[in-house]
PDB file of N, CA and C in Angstrom:
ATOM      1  N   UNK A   1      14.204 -23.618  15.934  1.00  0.00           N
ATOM      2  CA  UNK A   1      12.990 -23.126  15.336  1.00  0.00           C
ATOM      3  C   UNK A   1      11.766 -23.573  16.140  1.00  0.00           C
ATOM      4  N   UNK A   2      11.604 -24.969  16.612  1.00  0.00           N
ATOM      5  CA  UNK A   2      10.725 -25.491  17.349  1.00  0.00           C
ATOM      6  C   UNK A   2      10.489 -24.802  18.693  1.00  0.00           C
ATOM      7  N   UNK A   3      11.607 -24.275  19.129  1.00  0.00           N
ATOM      8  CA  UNK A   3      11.601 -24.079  20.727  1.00  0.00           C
ATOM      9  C   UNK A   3      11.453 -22.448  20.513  1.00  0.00           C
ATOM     10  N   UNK A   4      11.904 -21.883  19.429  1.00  0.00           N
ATOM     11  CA  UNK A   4      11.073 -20.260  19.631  1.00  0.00           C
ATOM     12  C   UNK A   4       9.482 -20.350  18.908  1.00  0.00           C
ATOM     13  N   UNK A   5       8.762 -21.419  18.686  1.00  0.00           N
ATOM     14  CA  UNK A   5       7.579 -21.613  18.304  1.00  0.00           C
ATOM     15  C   UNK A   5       6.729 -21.492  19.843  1.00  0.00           C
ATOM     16  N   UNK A   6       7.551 -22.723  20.267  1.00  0.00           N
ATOM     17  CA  UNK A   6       6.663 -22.938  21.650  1.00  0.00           C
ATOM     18  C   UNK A   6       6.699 -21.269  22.775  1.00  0.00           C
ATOM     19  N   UNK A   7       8.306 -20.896  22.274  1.00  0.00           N
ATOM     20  CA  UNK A   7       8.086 -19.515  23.558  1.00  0.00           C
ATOM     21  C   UNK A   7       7.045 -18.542  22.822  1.00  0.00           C
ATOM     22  N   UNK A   8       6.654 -18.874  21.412  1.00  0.00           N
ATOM     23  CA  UNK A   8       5.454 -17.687  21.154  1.00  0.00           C
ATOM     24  C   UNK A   8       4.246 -18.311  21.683  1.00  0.00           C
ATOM     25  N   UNK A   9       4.127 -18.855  21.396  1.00  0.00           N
ATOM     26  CA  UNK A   9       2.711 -19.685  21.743  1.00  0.00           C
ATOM     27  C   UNK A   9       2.381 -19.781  23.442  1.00  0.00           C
ATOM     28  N   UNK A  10       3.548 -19.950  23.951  1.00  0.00           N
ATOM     29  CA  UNK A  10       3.462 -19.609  25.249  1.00  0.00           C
ATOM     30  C   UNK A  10       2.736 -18.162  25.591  1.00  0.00           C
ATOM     31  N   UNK A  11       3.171 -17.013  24.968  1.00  0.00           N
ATOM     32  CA  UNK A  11       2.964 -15.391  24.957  1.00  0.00           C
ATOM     33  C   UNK A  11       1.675 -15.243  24.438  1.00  0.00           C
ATOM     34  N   UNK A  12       0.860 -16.319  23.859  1.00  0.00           N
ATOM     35  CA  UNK A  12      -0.590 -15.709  23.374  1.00  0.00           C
ATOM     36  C   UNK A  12      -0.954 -15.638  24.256  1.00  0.00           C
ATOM     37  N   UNK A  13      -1.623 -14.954  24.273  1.00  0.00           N
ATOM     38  CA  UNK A  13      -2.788 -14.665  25.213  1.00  0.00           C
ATOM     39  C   UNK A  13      -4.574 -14.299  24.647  1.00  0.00           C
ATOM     40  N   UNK A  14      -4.962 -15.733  25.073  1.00  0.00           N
ATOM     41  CA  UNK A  14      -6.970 -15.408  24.479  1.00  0.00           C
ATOM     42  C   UNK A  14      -7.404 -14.013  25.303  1.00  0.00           C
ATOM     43  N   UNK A  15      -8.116 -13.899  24.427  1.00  0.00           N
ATOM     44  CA  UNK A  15      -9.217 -12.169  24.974  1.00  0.00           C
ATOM     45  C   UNK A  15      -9.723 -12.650  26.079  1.00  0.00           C
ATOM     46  N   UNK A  16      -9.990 -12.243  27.069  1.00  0.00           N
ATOM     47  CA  UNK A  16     -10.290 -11.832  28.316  1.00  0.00           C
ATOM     48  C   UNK A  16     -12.073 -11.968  28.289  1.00  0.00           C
ATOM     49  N   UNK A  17     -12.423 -11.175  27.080  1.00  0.00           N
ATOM     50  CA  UNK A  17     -14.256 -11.597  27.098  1.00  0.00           C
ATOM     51  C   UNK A  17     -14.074 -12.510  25.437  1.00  0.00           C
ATOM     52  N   UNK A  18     -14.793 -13.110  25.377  1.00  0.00           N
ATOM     53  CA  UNK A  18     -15.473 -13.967  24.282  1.00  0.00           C
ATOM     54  C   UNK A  18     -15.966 -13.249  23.110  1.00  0.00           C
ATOM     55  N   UNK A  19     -16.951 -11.968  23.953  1.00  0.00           N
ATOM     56  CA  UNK A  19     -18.185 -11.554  23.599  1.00  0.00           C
ATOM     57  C   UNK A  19     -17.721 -10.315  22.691  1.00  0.00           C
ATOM     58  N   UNK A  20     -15.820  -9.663  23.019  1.00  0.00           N
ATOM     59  CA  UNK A  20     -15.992  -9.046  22.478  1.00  0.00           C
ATOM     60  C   UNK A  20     -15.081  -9.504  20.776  1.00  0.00           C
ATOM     61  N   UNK A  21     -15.762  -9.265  20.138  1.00  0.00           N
ATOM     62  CA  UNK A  21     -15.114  -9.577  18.837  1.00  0.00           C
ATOM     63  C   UNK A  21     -13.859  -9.242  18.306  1.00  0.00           C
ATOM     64  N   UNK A  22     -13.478  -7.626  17.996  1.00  0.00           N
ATOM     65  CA  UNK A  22     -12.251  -6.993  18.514  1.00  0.00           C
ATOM     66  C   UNK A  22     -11.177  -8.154  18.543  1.00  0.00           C
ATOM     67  N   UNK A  23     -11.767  -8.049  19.873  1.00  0.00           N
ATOM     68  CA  UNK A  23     -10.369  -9.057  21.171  1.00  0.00           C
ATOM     69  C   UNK A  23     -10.091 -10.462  20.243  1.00  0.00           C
ATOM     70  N   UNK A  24     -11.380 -10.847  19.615  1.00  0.00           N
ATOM     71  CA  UNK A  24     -11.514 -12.377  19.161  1.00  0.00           C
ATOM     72  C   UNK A  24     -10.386 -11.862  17.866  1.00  0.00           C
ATOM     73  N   UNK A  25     -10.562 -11.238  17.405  1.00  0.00           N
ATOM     74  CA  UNK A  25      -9.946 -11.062  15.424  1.00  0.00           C
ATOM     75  C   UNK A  25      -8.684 -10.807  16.239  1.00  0.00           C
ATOM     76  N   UNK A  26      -8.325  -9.479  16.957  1.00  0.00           N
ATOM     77  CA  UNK A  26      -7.023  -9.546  17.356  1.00  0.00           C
ATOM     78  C   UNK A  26      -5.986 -10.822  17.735  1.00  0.00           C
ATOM     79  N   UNK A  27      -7.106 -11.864  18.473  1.00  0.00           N
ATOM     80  CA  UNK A  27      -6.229 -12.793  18.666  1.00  0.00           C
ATOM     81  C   UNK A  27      -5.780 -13.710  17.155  1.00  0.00           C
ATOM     82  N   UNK A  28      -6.776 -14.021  17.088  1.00  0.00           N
ATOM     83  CA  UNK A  28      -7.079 -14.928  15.656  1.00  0.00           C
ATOM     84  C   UNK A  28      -6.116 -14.432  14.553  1.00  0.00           C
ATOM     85  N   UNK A  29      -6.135 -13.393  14.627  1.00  0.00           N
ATOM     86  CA  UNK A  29      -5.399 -12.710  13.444  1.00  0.00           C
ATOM     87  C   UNK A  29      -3.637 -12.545  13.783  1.00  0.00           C
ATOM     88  N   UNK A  30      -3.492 -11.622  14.577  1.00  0.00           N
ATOM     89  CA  UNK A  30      -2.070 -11.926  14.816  1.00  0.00           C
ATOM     90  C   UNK A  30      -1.517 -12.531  15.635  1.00  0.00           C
ATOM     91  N   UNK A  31      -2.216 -13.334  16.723  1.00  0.00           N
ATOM     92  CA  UNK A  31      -1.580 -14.059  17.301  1.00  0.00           C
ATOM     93  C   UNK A  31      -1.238 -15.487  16.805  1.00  0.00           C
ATOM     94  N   UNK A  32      -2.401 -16.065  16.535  1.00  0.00           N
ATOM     95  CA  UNK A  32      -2.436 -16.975  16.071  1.00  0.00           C
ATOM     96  C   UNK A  32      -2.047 -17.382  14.730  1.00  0.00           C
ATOM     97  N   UNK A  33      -2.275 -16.675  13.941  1.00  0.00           N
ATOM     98  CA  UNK A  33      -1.988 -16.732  12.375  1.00  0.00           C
ATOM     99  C   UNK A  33      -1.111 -16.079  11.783  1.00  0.00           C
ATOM    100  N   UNK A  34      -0.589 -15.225  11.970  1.00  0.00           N
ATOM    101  CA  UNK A  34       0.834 -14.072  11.370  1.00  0.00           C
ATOM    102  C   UNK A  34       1.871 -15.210  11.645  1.00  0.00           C
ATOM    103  N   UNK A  35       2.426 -15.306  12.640  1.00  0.00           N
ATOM    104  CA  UNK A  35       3.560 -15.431  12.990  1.00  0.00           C
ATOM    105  C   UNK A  35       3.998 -16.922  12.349  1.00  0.00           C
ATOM    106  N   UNK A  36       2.663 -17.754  11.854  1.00  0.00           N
ATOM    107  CA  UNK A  36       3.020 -19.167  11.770  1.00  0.00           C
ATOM    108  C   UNK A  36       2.706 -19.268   9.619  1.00  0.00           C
ATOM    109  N   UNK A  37       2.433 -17.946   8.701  1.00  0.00           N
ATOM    110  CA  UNK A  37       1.977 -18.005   7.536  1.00  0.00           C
ATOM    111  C   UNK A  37       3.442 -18.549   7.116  1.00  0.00           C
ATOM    112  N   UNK A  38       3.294 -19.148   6.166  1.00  0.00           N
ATOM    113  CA  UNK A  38       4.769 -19.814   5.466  1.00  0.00           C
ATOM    114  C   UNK A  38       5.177 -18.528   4.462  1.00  0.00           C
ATOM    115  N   UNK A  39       6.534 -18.155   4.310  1.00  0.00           N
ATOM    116  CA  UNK A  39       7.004 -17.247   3.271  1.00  0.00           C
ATOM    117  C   UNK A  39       6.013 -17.288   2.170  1.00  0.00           C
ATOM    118  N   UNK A  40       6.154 -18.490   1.473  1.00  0.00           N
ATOM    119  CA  UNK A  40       5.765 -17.810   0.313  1.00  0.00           C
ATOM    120  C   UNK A  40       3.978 -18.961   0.549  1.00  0.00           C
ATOM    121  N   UNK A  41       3.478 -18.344  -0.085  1.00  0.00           N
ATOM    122  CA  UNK A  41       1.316 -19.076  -0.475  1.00  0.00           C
ATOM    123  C   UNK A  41       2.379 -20.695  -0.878  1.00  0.00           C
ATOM    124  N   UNK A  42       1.400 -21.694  -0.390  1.00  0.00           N
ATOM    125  CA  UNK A  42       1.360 -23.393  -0.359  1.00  0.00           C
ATOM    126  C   UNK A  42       0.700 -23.642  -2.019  1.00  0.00           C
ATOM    127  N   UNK A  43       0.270 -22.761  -2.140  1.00  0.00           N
ATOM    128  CA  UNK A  43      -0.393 -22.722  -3.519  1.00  0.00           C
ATOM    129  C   UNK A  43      -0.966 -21.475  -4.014  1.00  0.00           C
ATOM    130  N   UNK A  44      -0.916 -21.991  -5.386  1.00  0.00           N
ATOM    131  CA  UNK A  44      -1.049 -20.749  -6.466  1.00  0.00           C
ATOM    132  C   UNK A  44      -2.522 -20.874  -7.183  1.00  0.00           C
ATOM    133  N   UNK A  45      -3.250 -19.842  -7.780  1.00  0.00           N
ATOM    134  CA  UNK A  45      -4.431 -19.867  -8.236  1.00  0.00           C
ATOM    135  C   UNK A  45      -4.147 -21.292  -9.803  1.00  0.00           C
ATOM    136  N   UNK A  46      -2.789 -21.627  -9.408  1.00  0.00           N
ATOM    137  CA  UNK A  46      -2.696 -22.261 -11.127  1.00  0.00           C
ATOM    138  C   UNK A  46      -2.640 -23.938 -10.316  1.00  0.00           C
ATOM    139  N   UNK A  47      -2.650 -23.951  -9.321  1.00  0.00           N
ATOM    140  CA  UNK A  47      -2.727 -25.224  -8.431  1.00  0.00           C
ATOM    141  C   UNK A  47      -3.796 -25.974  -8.498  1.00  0.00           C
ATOM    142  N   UNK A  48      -3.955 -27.317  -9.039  1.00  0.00           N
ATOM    143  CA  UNK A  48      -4.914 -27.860  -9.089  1.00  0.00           C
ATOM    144  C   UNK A  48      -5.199 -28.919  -7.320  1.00  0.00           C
ATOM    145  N   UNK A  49      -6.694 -28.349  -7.012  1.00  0.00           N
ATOM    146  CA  UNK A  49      -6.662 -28.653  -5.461  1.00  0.00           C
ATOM    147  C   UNK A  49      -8.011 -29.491  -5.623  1.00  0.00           C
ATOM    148  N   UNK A  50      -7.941 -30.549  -4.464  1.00  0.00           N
ATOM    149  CA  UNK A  50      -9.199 -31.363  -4.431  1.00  0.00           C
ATOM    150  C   UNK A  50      -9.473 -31.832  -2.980  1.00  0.00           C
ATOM    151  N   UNK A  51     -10.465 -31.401  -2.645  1.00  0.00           N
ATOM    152  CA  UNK A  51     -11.217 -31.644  -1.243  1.00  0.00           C
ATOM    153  C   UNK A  51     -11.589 -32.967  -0.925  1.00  0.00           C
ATOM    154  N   UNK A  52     -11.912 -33.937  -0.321  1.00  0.00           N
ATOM    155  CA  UNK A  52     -12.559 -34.547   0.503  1.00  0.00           C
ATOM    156  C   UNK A  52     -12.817 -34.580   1.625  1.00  0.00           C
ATOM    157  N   UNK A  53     -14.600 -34.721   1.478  1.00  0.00           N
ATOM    158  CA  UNK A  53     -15.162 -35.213   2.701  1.00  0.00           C
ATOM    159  C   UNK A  53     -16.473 -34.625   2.875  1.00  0.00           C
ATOM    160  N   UNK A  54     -17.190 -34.293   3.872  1.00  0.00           N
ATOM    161  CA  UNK A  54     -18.361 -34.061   3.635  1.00  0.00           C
ATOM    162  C   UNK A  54     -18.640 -32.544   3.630  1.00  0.00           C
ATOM    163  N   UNK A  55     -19.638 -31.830   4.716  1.00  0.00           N
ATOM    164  CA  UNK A  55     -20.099 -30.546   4.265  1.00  0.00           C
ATOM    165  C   UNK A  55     -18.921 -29.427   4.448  1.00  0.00           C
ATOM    166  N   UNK A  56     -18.021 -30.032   5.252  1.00  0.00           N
ATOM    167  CA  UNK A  56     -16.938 -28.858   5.116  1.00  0.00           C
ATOM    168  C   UNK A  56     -16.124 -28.990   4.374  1.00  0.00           C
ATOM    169  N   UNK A  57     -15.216 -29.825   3.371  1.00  0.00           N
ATOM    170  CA  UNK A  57     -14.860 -29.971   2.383  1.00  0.00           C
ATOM    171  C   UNK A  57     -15.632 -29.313   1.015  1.00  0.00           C
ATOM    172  N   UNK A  58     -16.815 -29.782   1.105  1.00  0.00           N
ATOM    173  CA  UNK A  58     -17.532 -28.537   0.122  1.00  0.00           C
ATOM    174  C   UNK A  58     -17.373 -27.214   0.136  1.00  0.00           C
ATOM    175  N   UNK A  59     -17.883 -26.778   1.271  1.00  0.00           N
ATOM    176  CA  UNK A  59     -17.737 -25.014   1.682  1.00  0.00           C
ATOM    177  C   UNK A  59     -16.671 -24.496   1.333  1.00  0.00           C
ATOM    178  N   UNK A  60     -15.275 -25.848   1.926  1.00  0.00           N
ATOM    179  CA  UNK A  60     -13.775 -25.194   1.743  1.00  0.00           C
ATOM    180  C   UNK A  60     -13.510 -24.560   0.239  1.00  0.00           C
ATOM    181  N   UNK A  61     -14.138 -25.923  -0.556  1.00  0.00           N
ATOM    182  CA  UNK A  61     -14.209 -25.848  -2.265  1.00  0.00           C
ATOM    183  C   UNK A  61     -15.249 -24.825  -2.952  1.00  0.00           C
ATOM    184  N   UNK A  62     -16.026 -24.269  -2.235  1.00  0.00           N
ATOM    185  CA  UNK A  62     -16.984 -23.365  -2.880  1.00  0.00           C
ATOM    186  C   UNK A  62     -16.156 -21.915  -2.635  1.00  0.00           C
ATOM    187  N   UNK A  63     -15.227 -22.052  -1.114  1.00  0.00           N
ATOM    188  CA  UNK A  63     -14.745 -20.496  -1.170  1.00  0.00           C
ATOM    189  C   UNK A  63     -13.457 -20.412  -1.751  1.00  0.00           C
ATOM    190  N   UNK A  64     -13.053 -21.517  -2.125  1.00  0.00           N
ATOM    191  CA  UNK A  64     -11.768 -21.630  -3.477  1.00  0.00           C
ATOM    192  C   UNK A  64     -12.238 -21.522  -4.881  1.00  0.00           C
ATOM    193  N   UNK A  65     -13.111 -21.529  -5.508  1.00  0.00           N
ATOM    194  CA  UNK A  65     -13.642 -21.731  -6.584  1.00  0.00           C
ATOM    195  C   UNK A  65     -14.126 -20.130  -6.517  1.00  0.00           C
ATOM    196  N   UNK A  66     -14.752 -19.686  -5.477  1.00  0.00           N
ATOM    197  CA  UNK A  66     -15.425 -18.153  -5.854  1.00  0.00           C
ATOM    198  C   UNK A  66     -13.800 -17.046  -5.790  1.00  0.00           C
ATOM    199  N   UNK A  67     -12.967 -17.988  -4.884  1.00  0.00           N
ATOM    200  CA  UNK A  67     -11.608 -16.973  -5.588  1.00  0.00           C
ATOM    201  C   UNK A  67     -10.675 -17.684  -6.692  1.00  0.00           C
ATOM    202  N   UNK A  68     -11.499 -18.363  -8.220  1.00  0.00           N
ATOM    203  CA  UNK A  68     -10.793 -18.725  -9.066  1.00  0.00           C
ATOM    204  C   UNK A  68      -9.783 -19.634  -8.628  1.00  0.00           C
ATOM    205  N   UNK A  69      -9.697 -20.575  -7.776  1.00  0.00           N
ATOM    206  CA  UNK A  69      -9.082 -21.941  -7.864  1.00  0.00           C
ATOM    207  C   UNK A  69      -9.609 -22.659  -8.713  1.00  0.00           C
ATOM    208  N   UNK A  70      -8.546 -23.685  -9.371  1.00  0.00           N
ATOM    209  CA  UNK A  70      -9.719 -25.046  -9.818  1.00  0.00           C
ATOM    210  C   UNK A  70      -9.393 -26.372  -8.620  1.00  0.00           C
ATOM    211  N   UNK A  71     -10.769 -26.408  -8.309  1.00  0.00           N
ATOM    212  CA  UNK A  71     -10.820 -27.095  -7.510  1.00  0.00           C
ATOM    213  C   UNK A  71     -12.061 -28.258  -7.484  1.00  0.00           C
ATOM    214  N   UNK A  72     -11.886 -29.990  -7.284  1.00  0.00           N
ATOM    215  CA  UNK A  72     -12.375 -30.366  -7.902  1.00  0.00           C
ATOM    216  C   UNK A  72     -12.912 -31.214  -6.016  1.00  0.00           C
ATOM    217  N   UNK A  73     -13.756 -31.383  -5.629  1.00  0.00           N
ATOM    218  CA  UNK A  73     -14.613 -31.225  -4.318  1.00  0.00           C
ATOM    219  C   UNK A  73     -15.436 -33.090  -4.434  1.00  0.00           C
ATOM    220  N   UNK A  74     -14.936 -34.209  -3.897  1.00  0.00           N
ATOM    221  CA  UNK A  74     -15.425 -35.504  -3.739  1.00  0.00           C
ATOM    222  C   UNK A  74     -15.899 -35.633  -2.057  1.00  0.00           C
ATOM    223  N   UNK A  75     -17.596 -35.260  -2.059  1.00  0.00           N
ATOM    224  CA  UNK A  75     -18.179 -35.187  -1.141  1.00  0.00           C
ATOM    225  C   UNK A  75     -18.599 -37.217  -0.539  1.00  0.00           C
ATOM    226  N   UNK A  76     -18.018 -37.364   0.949  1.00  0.00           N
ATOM    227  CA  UNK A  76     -17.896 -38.373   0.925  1.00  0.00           C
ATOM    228  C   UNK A  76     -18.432 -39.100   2.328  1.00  0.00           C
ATOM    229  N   UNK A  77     -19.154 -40.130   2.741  1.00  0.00           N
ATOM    230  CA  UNK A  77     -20.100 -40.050   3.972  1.00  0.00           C
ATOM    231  C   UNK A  77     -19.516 -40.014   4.767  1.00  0.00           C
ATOM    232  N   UNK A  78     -19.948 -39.599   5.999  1.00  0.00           N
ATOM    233  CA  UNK A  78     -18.878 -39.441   7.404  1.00  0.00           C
ATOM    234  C   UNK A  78     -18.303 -41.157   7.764  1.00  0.00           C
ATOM    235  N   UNK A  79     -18.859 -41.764   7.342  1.00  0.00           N
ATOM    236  CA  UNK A  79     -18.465 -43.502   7.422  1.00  0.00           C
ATOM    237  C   UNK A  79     -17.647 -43.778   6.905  1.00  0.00           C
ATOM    238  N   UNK A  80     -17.120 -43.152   5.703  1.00  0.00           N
ATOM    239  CA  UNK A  80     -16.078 -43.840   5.142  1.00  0.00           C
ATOM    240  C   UNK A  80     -14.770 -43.057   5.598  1.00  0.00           C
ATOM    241  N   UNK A  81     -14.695 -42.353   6.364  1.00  0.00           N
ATOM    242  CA  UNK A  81     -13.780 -41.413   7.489  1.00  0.00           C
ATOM    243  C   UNK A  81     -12.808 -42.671   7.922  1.00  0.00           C
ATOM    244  N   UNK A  82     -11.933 -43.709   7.422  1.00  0.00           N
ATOM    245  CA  UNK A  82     -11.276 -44.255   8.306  1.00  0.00           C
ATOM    246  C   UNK A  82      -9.852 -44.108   7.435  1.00  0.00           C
ATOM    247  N   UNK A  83      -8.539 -44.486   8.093  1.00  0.00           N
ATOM    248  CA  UNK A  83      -7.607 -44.852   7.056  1.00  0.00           C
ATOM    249  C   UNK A  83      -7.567 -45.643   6.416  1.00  0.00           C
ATOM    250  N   UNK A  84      -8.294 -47.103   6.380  1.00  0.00           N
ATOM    251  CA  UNK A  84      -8.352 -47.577   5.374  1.00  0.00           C
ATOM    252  C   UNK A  84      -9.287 -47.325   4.247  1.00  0.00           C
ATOM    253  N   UNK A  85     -10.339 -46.666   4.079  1.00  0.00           N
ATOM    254  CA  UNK A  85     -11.690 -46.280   3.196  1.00  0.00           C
ATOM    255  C   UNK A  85     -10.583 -44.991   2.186  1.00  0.00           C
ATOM    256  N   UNK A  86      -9.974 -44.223   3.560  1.00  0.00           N
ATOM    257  CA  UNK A  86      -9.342 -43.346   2.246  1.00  0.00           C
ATOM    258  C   UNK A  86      -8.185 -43.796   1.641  1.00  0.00           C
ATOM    259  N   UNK A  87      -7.275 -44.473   1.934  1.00  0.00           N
ATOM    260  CA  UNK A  87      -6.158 -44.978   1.161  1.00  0.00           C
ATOM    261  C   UNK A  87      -6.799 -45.981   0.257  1.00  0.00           C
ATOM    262  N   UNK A  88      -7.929 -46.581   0.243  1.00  0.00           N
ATOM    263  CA  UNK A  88      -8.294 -47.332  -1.391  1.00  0.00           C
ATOM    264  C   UNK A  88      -8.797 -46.380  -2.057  1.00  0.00           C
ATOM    265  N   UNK A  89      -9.722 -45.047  -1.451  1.00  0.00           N
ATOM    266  CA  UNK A  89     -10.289 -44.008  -2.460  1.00  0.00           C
ATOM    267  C   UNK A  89      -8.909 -43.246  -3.008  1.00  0.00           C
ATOM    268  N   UNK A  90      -7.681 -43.288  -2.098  1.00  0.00           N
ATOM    269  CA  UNK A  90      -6.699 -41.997  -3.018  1.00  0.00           C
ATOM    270  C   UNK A  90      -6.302 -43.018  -3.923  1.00  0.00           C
ATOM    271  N   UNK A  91      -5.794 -44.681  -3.835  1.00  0.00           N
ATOM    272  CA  UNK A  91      -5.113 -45.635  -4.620  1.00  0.00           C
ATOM    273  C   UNK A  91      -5.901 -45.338  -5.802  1.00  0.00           C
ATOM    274  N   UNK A  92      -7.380 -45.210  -5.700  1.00  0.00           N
ATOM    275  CA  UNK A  92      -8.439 -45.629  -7.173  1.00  0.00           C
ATOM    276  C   UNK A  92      -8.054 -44.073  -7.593  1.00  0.00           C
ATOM    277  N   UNK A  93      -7.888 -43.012  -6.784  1.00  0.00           N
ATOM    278  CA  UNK A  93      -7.655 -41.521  -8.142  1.00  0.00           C
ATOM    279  C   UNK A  93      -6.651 -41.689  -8.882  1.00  0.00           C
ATOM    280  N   UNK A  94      -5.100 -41.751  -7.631  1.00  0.00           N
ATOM    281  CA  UNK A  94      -4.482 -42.467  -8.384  1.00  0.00           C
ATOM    282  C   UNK A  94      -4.284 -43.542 -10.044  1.00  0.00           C
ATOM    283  N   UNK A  95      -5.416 -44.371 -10.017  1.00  0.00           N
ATOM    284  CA  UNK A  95      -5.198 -45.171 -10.643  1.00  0.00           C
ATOM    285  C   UNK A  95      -5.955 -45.241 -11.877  1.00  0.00           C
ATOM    286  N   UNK A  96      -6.542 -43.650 -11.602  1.00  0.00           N
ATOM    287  CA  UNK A  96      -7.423 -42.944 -13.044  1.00  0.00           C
ATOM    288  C   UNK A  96      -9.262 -43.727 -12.636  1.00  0.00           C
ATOM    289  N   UNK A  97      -9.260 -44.166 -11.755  1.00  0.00           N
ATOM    290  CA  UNK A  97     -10.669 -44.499 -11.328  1.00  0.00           C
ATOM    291  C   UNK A  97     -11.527 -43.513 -11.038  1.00  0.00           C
ATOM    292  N   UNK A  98     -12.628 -43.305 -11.831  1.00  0.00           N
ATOM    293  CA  UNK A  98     -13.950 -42.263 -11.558  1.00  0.00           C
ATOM    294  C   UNK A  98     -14.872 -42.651 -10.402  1.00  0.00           C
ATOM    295  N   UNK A  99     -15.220 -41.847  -9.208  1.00  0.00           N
ATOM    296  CA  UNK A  99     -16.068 -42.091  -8.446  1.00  0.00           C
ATOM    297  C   UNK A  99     -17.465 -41.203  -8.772  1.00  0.00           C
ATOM    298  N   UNK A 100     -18.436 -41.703  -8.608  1.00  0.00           N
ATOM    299  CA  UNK A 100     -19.327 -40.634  -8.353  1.00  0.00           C
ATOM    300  C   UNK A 100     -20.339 -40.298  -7.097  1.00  0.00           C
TER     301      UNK A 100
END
């Protein structure tokens, strides 16, 4: 499975201009993204999903929420970005702890 991953990925090929858009979605779209979607959706609109982190974690959660996810979005400073800052923040959800 691994080694007919790599011979596709080998076969992409980026658009030739940048500029033209077309070329950009064509790639983006089936090259890149078809071939690698999992059978079935990672989640269901009945999936409860939660973001962290800062302004793109929001956005992610604002365009899940405008397609009816519940989704619950803990905007968080780029500083506390380490593995240890987030393994005490997931231990405290875990552990029924409210942040605000």
């Amino acid at each position: 499975m691994i080694k007919r991953k790599i011979r596709q990925m080998s076969r992409m090929r980026f658009p030739k201009k940048i500029s033209n858009s077309n070329d950009f979605n064509e790639f983006a779209i089936n090259q890149a993204c078809v071939p690698y979607l999992p059978e079935t959706p990672p989640f269901t609109p009945a999936t409860k999903i939660l973001t962290i982190g800062s302004c793109f974690s929001a956005n992610v959660a604002k365009a899940l929420k405008q397609d009816n996810f519940p989704v619950t979005n803990y905007e968080l400073s780029e500083r506390l970005f380490t593995t240890f800052a987030l393994k005490d923040f997931l231990a405290g959800l875990r552990e029924g702890q409210r942040f605000s």
